[in-house]
C-alpha atoms as a PDB file:
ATOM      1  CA  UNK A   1     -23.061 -47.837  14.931  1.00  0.00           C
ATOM      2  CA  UNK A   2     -21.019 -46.843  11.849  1.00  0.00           C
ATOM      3  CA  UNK A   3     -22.494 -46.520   8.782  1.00  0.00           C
ATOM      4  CA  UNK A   4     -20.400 -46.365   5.854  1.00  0.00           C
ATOM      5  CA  UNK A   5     -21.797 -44.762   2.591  1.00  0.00           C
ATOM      6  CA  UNK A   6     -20.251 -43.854  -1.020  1.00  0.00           C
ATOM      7  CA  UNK A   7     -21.692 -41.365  -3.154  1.00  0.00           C
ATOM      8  CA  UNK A   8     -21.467 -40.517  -7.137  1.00  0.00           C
ATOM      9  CA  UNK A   9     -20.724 -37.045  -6.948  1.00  0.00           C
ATOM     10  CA  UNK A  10     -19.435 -33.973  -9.249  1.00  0.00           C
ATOM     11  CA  UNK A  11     -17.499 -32.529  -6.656  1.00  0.00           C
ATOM     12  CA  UNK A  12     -14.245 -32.098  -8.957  1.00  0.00           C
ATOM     13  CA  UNK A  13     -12.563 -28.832  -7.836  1.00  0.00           C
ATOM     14  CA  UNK A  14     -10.695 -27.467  -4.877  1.00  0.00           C
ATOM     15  CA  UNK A  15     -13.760 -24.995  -4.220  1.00  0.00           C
ATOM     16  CA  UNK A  16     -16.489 -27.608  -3.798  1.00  0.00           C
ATOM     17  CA  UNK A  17     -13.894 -30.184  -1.909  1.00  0.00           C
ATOM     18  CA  UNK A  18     -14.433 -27.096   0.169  1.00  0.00           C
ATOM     19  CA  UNK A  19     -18.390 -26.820   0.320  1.00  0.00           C
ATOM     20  CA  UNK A  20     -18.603 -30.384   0.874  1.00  0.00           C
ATOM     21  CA  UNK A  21     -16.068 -30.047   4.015  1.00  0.00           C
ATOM     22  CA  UNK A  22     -18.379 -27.280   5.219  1.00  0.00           C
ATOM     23  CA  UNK A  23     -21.851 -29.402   4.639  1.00  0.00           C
ATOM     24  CA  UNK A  24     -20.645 -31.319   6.496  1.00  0.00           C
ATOM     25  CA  UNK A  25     -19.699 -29.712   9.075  1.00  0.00           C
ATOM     26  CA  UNK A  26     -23.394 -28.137   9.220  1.00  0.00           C
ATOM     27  CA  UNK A  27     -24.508 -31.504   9.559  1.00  0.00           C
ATOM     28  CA  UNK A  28     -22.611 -32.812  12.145  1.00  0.00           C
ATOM     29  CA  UNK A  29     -24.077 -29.382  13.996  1.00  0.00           C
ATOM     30  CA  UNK A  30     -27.661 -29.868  13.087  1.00  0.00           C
ATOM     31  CA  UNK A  31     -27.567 -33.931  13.640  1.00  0.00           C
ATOM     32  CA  UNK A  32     -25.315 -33.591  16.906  1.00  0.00           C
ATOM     33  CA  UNK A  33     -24.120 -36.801  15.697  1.00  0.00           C
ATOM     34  CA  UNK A  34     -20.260 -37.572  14.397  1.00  0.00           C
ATOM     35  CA  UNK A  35     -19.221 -37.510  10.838  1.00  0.00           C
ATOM     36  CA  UNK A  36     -16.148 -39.495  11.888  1.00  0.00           C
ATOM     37  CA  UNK A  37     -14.520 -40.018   8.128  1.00  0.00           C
ATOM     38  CA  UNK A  38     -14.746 -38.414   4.303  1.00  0.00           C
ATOM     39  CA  UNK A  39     -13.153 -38.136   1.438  1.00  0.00           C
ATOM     40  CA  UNK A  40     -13.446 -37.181  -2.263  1.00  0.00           C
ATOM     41  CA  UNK A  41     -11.065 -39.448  -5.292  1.00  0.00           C
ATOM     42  CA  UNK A  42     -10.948 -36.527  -7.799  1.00  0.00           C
ATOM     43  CA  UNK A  43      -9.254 -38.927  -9.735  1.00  0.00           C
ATOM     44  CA  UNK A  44     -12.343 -41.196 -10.194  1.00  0.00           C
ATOM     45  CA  UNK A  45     -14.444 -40.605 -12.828  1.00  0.00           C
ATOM     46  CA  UNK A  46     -17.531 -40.488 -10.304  1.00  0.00           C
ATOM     47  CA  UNK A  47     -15.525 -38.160  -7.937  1.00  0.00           C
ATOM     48  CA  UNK A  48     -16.687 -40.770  -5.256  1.00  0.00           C
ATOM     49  CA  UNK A  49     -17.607 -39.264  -1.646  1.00  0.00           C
ATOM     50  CA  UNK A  50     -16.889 -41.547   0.819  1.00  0.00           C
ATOM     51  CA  UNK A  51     -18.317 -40.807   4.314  1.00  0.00           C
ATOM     52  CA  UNK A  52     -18.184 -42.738   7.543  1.00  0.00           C
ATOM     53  CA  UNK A  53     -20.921 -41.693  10.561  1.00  0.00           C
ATOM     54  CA  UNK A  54     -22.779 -42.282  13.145  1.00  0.00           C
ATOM     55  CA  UNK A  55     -26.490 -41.769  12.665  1.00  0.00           C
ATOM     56  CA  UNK A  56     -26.648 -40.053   9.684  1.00  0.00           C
ATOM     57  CA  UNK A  57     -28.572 -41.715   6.753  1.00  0.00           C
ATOM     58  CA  UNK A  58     -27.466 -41.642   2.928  1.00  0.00           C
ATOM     59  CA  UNK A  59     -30.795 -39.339   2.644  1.00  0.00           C
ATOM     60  CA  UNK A  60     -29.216 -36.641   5.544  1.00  0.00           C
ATOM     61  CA  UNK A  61     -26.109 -36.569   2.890  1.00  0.00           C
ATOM     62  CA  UNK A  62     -27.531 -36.318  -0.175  1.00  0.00           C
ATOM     63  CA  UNK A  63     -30.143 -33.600   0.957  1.00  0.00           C
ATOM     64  CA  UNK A  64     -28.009 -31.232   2.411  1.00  0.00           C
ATOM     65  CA  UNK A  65     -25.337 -31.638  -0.342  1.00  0.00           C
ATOM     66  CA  UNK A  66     -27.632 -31.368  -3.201  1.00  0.00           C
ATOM     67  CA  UNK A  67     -29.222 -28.117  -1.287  1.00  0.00           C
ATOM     68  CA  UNK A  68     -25.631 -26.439  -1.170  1.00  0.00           C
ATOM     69  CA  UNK A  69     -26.018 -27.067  -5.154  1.00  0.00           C
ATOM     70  CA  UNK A  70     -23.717 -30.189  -5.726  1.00  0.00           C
ATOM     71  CA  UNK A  71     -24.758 -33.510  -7.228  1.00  0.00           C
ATOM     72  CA  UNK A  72     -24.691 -36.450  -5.248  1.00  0.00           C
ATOM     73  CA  UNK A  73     -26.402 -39.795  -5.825  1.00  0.00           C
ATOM     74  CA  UNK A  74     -26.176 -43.008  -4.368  1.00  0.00           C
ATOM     75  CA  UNK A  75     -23.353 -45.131  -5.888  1.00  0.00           C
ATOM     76  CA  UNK A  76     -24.225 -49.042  -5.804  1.00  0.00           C
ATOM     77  CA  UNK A  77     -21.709 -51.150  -5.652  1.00  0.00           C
END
């Protein structure tokens, strides 16, 4: 199944656009399951993640992100 998530975030800059890509990534590894989709509107004033995948909960996201020193909450909607 495919969950789809969004995320407040302050990921703002070329260099973290860059970490998050590479969280990811580590993710995907450590889950073994598919981060099919992201992306990041810089232009938003949230910086709103977006992130479609396959078993992988909001809490898998927001751990590993926040570890790798980013925010990254839960954005309602």
């Amino acid at each position: 199944m495919l969950n789809r998530y969004a995320f407040r975030t302050n990921i703002n800059t070329d260099e973290r656009v860059h970490r998050v890509a590479c969280q990811l990534c580590k993710l995907q590894k450590q889950s073994g399951h598919a981060v099919c989709r992201w992306s990041i509107d810089l232009d938003d004033c949230d910086c709103t993640l977006r992130v479609e995948a396959e078993s992988v909960t909001e809490t898998d996201i927001i751990r590993i992100l926040k570890k790798a020193g980013l925010q990254c909450s839960v954005l309602s909607g």
